[in-house]
PDB file of N, CA and C in Angstrom:
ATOM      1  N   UNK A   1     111.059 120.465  80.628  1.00  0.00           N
ATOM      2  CA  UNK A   1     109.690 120.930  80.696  1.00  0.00           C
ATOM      3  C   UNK A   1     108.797 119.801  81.215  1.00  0.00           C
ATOM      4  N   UNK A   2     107.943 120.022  81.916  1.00  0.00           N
ATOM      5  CA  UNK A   2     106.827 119.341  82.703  1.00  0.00           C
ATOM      6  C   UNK A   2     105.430 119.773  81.836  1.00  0.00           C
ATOM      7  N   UNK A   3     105.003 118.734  82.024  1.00  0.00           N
ATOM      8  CA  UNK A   3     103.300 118.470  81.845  1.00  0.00           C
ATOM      9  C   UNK A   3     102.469 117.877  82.686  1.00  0.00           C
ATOM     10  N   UNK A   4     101.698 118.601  83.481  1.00  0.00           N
ATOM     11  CA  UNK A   4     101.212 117.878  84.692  1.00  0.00           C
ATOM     12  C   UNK A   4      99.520 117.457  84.327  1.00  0.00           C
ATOM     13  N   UNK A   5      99.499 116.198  84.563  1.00  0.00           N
ATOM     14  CA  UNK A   5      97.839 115.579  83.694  1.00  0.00           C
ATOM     15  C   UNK A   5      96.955 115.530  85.190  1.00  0.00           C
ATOM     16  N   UNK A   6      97.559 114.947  86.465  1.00  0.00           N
ATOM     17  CA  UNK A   6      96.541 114.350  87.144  1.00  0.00           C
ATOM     18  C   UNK A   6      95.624 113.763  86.946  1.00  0.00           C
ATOM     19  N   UNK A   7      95.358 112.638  86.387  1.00  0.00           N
ATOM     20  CA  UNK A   7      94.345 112.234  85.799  1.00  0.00           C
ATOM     21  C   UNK A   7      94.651 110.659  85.827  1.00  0.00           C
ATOM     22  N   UNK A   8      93.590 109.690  85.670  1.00  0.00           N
ATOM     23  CA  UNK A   8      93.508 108.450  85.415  1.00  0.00           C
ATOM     24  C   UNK A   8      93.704 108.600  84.215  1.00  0.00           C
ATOM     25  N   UNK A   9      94.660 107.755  83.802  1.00  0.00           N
ATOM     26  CA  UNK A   9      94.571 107.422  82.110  1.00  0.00           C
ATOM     27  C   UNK A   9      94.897 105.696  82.053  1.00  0.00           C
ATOM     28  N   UNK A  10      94.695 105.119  80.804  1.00  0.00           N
ATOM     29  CA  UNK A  10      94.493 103.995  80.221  1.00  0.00           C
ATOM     30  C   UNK A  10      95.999 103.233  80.776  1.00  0.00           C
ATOM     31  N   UNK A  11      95.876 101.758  80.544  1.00  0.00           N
ATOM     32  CA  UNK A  11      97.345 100.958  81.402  1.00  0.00           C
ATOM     33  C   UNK A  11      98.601 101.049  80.168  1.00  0.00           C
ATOM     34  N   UNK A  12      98.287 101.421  79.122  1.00  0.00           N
ATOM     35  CA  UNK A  12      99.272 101.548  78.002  1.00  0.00           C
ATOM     36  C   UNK A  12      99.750 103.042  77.491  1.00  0.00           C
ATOM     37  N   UNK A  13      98.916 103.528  78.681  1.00  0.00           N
ATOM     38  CA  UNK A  13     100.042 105.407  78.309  1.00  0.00           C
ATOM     39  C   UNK A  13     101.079 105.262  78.981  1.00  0.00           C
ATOM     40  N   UNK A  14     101.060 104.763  79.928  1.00  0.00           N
ATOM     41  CA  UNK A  14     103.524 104.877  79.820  1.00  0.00           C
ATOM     42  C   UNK A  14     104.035 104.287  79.415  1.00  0.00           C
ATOM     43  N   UNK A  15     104.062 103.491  78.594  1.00  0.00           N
ATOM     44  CA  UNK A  15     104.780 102.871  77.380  1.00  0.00           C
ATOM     45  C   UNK A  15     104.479 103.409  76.917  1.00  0.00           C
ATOM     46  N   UNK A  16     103.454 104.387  76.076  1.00  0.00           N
ATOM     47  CA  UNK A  16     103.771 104.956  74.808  1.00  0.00           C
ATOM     48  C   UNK A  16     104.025 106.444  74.988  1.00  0.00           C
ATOM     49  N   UNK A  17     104.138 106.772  76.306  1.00  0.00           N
ATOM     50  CA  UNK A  17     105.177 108.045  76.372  1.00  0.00           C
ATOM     51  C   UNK A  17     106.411 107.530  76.404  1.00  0.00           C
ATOM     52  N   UNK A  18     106.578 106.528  77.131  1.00  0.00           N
ATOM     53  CA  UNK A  18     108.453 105.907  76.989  1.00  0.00           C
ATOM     54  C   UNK A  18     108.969 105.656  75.630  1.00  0.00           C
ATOM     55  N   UNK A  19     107.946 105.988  74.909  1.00  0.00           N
ATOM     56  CA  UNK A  19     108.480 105.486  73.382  1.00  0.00           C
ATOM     57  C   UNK A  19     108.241 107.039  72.480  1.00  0.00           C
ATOM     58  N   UNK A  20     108.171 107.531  73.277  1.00  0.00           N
ATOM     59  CA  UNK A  20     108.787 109.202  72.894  1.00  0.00           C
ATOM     60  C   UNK A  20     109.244 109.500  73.488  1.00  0.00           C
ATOM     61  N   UNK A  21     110.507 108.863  74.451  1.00  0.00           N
ATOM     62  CA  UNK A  21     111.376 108.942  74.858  1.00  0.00           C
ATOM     63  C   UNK A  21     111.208 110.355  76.173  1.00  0.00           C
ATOM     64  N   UNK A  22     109.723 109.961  76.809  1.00  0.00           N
ATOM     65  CA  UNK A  22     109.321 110.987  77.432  1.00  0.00           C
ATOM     66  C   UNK A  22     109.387 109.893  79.016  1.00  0.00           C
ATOM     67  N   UNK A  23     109.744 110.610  80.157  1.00  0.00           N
ATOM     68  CA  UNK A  23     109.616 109.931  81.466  1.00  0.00           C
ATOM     69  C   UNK A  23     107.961 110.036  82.071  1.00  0.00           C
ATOM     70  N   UNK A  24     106.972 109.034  82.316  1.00  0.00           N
ATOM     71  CA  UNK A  24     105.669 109.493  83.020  1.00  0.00           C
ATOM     72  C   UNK A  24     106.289 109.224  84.544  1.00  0.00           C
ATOM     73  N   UNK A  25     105.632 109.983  84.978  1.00  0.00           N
ATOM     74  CA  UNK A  25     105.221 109.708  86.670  1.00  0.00           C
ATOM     75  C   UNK A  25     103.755 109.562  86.775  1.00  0.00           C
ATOM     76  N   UNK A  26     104.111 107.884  87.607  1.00  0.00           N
ATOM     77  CA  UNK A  26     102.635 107.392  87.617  1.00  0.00           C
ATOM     78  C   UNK A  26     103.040 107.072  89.284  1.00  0.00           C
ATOM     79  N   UNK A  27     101.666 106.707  89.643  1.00  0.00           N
ATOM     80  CA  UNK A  27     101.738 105.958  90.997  1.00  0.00           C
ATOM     81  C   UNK A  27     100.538 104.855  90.469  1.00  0.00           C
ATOM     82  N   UNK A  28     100.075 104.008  91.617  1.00  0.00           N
ATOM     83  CA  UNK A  28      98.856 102.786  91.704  1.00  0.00           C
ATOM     84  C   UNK A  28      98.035 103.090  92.632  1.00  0.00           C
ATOM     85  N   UNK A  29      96.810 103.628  92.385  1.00  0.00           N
ATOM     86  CA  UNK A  29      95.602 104.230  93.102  1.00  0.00           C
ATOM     87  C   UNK A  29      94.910 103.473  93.899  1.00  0.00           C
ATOM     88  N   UNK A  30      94.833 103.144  95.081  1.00  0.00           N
ATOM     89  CA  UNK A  30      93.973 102.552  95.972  1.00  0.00           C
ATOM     90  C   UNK A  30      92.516 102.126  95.474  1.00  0.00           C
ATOM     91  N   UNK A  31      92.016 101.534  96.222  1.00  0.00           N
ATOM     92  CA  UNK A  31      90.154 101.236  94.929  1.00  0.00           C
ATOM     93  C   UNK A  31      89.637 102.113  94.812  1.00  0.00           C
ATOM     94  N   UNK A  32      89.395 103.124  96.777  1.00  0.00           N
ATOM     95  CA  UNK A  32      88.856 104.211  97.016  1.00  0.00           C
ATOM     96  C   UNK A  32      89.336 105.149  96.001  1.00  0.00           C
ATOM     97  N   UNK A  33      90.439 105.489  95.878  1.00  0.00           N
ATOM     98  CA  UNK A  33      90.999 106.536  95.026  1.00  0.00           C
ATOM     99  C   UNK A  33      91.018 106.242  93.855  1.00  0.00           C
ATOM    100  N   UNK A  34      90.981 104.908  93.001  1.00  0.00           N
ATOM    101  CA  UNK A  34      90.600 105.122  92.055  1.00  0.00           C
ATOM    102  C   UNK A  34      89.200 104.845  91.614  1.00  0.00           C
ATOM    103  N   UNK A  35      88.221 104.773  92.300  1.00  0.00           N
ATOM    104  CA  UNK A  35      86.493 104.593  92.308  1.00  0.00           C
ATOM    105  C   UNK A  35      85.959 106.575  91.875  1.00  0.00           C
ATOM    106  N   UNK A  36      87.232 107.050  92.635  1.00  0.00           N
ATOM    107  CA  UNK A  36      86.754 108.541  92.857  1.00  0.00           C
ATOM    108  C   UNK A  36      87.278 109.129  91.563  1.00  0.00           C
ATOM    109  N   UNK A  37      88.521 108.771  90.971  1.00  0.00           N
ATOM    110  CA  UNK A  37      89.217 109.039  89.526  1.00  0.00           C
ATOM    111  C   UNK A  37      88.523 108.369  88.231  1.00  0.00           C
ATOM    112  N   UNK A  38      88.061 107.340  88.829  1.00  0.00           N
ATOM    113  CA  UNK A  38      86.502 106.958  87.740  1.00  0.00           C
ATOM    114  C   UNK A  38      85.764 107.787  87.507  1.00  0.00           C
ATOM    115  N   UNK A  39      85.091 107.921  88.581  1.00  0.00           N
ATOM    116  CA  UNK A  39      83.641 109.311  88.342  1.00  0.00           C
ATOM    117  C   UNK A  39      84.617 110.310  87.629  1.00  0.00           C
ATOM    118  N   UNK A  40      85.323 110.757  88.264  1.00  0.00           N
ATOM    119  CA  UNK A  40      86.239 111.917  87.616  1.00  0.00           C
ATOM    120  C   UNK A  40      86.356 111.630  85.639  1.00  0.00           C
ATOM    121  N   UNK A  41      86.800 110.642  85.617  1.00  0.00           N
ATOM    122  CA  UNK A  41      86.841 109.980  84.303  1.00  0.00           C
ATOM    123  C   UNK A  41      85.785 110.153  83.423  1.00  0.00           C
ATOM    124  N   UNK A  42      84.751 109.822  84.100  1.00  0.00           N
ATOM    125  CA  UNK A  42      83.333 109.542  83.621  1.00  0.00           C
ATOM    126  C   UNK A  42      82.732 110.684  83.217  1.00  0.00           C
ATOM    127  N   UNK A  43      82.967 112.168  84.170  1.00  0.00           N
ATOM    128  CA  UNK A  43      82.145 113.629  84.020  1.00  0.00           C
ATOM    129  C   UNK A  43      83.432 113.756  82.805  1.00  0.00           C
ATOM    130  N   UNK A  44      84.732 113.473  82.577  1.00  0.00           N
ATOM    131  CA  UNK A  44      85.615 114.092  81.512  1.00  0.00           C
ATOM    132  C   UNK A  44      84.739 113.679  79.932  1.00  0.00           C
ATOM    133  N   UNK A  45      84.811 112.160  80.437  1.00  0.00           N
ATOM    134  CA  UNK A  45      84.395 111.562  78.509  1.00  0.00           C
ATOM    135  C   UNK A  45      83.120 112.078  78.535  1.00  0.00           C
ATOM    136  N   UNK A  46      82.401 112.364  79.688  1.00  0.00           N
ATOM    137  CA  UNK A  46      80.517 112.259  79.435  1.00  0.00           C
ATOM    138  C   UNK A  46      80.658 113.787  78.444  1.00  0.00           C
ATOM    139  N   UNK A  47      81.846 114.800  78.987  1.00  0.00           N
ATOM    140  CA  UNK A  47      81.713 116.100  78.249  1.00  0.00           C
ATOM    141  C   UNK A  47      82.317 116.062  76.758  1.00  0.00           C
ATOM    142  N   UNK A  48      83.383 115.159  76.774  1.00  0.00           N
ATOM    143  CA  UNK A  48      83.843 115.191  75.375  1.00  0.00           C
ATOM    144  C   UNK A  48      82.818 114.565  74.430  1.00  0.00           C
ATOM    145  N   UNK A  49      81.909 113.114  74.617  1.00  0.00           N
ATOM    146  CA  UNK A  49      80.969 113.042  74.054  1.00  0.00           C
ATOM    147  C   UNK A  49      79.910 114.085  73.189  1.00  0.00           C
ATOM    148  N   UNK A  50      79.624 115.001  74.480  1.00  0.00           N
ATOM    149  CA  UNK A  50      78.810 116.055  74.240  1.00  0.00           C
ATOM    150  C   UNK A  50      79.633 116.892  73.191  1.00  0.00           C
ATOM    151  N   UNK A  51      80.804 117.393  72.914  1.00  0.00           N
ATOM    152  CA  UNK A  51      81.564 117.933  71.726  1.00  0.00           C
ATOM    153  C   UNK A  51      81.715 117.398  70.342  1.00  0.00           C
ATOM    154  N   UNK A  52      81.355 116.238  70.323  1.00  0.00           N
ATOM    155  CA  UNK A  52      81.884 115.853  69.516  1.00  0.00           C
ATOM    156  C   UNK A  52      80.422 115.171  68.683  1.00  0.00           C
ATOM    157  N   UNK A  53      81.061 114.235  67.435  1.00  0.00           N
ATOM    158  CA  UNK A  53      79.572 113.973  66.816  1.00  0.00           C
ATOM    159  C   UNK A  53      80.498 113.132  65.634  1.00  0.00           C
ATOM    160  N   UNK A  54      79.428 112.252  64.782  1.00  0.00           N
ATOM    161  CA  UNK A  54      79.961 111.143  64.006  1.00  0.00           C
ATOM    162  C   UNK A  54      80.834 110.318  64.645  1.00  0.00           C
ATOM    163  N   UNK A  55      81.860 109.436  63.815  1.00  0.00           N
ATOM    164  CA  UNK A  55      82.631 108.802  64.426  1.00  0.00           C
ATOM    165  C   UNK A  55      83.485 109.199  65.647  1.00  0.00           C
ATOM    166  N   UNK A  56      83.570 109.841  65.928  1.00  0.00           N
ATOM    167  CA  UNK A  56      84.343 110.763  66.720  1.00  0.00           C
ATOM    168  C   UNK A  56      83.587 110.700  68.273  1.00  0.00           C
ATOM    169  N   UNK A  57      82.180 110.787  67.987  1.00  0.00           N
ATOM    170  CA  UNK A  57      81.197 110.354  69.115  1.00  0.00           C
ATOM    171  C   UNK A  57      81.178 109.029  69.924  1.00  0.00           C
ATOM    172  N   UNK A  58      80.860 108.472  68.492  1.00  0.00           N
ATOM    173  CA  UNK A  58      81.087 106.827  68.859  1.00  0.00           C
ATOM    174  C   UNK A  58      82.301 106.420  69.923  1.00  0.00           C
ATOM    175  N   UNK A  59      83.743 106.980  69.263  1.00  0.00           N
ATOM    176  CA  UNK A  59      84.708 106.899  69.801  1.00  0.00           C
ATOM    177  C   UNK A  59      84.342 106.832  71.397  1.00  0.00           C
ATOM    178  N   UNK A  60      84.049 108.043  71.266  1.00  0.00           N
ATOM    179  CA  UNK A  60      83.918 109.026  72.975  1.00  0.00           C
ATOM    180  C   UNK A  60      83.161 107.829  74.040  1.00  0.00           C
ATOM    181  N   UNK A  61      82.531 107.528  73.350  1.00  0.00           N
ATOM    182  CA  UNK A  61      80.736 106.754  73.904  1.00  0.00           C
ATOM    183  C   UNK A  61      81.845 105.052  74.116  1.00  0.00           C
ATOM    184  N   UNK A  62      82.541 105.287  73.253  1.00  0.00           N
ATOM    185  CA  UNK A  62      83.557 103.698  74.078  1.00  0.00           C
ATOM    186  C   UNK A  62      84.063 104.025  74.870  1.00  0.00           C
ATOM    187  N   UNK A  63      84.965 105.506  75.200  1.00  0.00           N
ATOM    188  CA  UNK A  63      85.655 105.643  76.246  1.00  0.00           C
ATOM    189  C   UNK A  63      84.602 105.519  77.839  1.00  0.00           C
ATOM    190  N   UNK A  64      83.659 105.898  77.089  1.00  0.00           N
ATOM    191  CA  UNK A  64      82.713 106.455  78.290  1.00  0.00           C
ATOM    192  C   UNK A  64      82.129 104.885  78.543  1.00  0.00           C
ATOM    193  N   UNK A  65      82.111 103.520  77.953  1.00  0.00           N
ATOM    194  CA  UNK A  65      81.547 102.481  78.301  1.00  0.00           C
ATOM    195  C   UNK A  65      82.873 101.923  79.308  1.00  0.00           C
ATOM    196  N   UNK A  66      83.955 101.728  78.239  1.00  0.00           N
ATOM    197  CA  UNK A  66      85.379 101.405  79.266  1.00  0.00           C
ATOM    198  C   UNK A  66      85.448 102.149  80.667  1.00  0.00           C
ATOM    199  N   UNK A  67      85.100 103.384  80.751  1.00  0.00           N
ATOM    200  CA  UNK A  67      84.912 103.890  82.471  1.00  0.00           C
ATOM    201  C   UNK A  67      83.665 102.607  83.044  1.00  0.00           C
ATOM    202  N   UNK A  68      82.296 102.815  82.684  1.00  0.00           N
ATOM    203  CA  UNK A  68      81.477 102.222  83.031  1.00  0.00           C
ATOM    204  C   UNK A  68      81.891 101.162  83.300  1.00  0.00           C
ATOM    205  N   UNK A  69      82.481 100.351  82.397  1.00  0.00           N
ATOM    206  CA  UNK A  69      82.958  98.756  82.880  1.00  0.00           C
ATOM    207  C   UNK A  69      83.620  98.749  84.236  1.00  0.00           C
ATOM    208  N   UNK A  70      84.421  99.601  84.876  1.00  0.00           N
ATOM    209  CA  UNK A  70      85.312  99.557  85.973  1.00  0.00           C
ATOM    210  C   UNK A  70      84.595 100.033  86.990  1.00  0.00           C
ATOM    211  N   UNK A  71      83.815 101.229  87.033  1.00  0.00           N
ATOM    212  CA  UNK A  71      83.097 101.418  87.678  1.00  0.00           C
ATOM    213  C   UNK A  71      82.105 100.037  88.372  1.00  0.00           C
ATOM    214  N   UNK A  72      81.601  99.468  87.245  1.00  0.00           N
ATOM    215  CA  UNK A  72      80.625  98.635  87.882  1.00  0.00           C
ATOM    216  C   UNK A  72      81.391  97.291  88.147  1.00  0.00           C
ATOM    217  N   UNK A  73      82.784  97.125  87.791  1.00  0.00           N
ATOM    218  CA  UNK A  73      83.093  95.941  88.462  1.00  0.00           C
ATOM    219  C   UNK A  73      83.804  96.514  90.268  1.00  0.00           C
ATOM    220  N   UNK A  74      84.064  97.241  90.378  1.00  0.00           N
ATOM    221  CA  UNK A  74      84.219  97.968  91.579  1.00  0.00           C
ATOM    222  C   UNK A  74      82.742  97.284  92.708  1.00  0.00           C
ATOM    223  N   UNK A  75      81.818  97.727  92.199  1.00  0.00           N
ATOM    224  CA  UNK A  75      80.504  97.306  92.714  1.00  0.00           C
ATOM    225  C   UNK A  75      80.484  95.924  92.865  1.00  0.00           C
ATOM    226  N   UNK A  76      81.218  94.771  91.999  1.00  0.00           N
ATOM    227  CA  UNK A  76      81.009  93.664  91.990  1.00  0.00           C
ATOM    228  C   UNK A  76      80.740  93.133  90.944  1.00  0.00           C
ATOM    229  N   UNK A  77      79.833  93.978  89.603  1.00  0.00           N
ATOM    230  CA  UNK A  77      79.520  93.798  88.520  1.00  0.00           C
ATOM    231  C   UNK A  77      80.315  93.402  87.473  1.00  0.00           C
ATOM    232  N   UNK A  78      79.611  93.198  85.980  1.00  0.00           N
ATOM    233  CA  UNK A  78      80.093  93.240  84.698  1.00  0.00           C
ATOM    234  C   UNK A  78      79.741  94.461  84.092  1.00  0.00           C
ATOM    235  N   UNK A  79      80.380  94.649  83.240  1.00  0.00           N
ATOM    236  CA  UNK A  79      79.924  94.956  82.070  1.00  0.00           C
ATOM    237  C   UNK A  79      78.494  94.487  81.498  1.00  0.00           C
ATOM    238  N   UNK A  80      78.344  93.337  81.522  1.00  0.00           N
ATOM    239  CA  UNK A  80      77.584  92.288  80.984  1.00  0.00           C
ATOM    240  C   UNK A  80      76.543  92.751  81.916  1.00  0.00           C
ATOM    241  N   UNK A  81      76.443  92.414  82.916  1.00  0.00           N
ATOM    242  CA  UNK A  81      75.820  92.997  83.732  1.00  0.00           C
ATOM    243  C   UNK A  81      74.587  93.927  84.105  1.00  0.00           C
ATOM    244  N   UNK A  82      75.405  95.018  84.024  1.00  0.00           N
ATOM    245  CA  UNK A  82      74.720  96.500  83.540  1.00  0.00           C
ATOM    246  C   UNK A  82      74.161  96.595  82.305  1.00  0.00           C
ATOM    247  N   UNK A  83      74.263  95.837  81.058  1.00  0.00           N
ATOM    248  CA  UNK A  83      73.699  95.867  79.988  1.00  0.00           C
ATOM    249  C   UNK A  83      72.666  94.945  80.010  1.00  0.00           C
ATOM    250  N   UNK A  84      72.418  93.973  81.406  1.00  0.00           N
ATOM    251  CA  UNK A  84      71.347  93.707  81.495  1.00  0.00           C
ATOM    252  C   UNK A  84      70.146  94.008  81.851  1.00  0.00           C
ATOM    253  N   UNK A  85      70.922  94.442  82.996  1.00  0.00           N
ATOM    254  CA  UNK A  85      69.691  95.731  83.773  1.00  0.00           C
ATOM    255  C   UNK A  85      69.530  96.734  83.250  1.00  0.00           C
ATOM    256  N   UNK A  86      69.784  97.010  82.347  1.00  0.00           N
ATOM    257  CA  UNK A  86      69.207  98.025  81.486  1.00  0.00           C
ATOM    258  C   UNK A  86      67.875  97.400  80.351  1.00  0.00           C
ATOM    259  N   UNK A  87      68.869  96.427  79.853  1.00  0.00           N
ATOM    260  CA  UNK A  87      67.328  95.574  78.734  1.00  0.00           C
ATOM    261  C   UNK A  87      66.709  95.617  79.927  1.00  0.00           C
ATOM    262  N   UNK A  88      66.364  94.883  81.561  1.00  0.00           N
ATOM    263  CA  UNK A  88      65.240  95.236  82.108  1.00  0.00           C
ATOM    264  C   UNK A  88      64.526  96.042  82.805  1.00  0.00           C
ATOM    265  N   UNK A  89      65.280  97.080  82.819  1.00  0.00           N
ATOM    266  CA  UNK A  89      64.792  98.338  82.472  1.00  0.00           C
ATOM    267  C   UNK A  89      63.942  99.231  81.335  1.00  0.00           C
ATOM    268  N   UNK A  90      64.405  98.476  79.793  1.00  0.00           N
ATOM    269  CA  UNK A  90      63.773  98.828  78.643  1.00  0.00           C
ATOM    270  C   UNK A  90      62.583  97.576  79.201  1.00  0.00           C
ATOM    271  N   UNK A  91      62.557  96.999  79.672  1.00  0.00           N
ATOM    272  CA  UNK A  91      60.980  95.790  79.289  1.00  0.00           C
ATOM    273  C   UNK A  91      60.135  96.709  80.267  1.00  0.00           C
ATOM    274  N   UNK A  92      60.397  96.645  81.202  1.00  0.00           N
ATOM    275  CA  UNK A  92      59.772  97.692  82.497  1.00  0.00           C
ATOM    276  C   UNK A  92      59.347  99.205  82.309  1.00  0.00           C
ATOM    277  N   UNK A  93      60.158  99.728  81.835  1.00  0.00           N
ATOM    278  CA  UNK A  93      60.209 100.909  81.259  1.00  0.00           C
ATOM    279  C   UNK A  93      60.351 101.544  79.932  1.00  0.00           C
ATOM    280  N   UNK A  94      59.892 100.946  79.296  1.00  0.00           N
ATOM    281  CA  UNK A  94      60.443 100.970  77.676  1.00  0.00           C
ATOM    282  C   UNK A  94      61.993 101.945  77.706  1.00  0.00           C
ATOM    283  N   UNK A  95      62.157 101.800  76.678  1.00  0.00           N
ATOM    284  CA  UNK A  95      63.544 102.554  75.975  1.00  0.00           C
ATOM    285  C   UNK A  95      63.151 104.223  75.921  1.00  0.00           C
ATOM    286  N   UNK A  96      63.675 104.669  74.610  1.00  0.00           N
ATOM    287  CA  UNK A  96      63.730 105.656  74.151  1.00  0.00           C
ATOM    288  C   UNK A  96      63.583 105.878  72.808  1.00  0.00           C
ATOM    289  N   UNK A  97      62.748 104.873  72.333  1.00  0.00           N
ATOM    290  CA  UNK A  97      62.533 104.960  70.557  1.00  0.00           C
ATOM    291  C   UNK A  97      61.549 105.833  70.405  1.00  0.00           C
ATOM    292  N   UNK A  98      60.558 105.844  71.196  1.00  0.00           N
ATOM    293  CA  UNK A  98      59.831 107.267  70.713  1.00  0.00           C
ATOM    294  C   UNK A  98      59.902 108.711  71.155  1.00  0.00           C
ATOM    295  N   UNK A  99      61.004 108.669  71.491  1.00  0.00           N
ATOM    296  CA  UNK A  99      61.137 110.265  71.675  1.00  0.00           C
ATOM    297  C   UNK A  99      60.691 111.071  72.550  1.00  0.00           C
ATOM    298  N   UNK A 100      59.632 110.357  73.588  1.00  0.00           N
ATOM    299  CA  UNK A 100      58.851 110.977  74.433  1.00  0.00           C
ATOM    300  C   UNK A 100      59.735 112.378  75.559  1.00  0.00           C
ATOM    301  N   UNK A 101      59.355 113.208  75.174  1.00  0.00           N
ATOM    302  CA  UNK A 101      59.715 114.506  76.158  1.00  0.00           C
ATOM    303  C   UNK A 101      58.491 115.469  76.822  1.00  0.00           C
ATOM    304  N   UNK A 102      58.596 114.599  78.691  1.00  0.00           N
ATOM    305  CA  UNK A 102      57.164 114.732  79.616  1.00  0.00           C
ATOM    306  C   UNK A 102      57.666 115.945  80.048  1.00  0.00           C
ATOM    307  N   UNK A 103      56.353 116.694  79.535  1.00  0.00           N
ATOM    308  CA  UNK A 103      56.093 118.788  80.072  1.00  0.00           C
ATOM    309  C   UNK A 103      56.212 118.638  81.432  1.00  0.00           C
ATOM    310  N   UNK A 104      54.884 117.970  81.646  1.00  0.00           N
ATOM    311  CA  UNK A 104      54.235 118.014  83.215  1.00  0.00           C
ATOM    312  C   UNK A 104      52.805 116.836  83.736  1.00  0.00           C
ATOM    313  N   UNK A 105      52.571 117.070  84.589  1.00  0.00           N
ATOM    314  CA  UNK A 105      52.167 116.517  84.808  1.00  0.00           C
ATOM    315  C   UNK A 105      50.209 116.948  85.537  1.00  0.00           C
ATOM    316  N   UNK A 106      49.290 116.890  84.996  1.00  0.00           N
ATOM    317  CA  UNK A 106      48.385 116.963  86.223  1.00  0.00           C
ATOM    318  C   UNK A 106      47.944 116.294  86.803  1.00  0.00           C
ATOM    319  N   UNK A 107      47.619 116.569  88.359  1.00  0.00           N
ATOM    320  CA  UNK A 107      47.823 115.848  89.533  1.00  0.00           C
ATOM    321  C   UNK A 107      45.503 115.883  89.600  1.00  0.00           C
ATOM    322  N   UNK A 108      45.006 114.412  89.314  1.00  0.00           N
ATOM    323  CA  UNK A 108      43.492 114.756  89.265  1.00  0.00           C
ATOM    324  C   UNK A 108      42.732 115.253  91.043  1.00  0.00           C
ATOM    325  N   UNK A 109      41.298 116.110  90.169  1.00  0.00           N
ATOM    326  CA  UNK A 109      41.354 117.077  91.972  1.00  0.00           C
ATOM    327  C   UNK A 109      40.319 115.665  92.648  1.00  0.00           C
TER     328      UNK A 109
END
């Protein structure tokens, strides 16, 4: 019996299918192809996030930072990085501590 994933997964899932005595077929994804299995990655955890809640969230929200990390070293980046430009983004733009949710807008005549 076959199980077909297509999918990017983590560098320690075929060893631990080989240790259920299961065969993976993997190949090694080009940058292009795997830049594009990132995003792919990224819309998977961004939805499981959305399912889920408590620890279980948290979980998700690491998987979904571990994409981010690769993603942005692809670009050239860190990790480190992107968590900077974001604090300056919060100085520039504040955060999200107050909750603000903008209706609309009027435009003066």
């Amino acid at each position: 019996m076959e199980r077909v994933y297509n999918k990017l997964v983590r560098d320690n899932i075929p060893d631990i299918i080989k240790a259920k005595n299961e065969k993976p077929v993997v190949k090694t994804l080009s940058d292009k192809e795997f830049k594009i299995e990132l995003e792919r990655k990224l819309d998977e955890e961004y939805k499981e996030v959305l399912d889920s809640s408590g620890k279980e969230r948290v979980e998700e929200l690491a998987d979904m930072l571990e994409v981010i990390k690769y993603l942005a070293k692809l670009e050239g980046a860190s990790l480190e990085d992107v968590i900077e430009y974001a604090k300056e983004k919060s100085a520039k733009r504040g955060a999200f501590d107050n909750k603000i949710y903008l209706e609309k807008v009027i435009e003066n005549e």
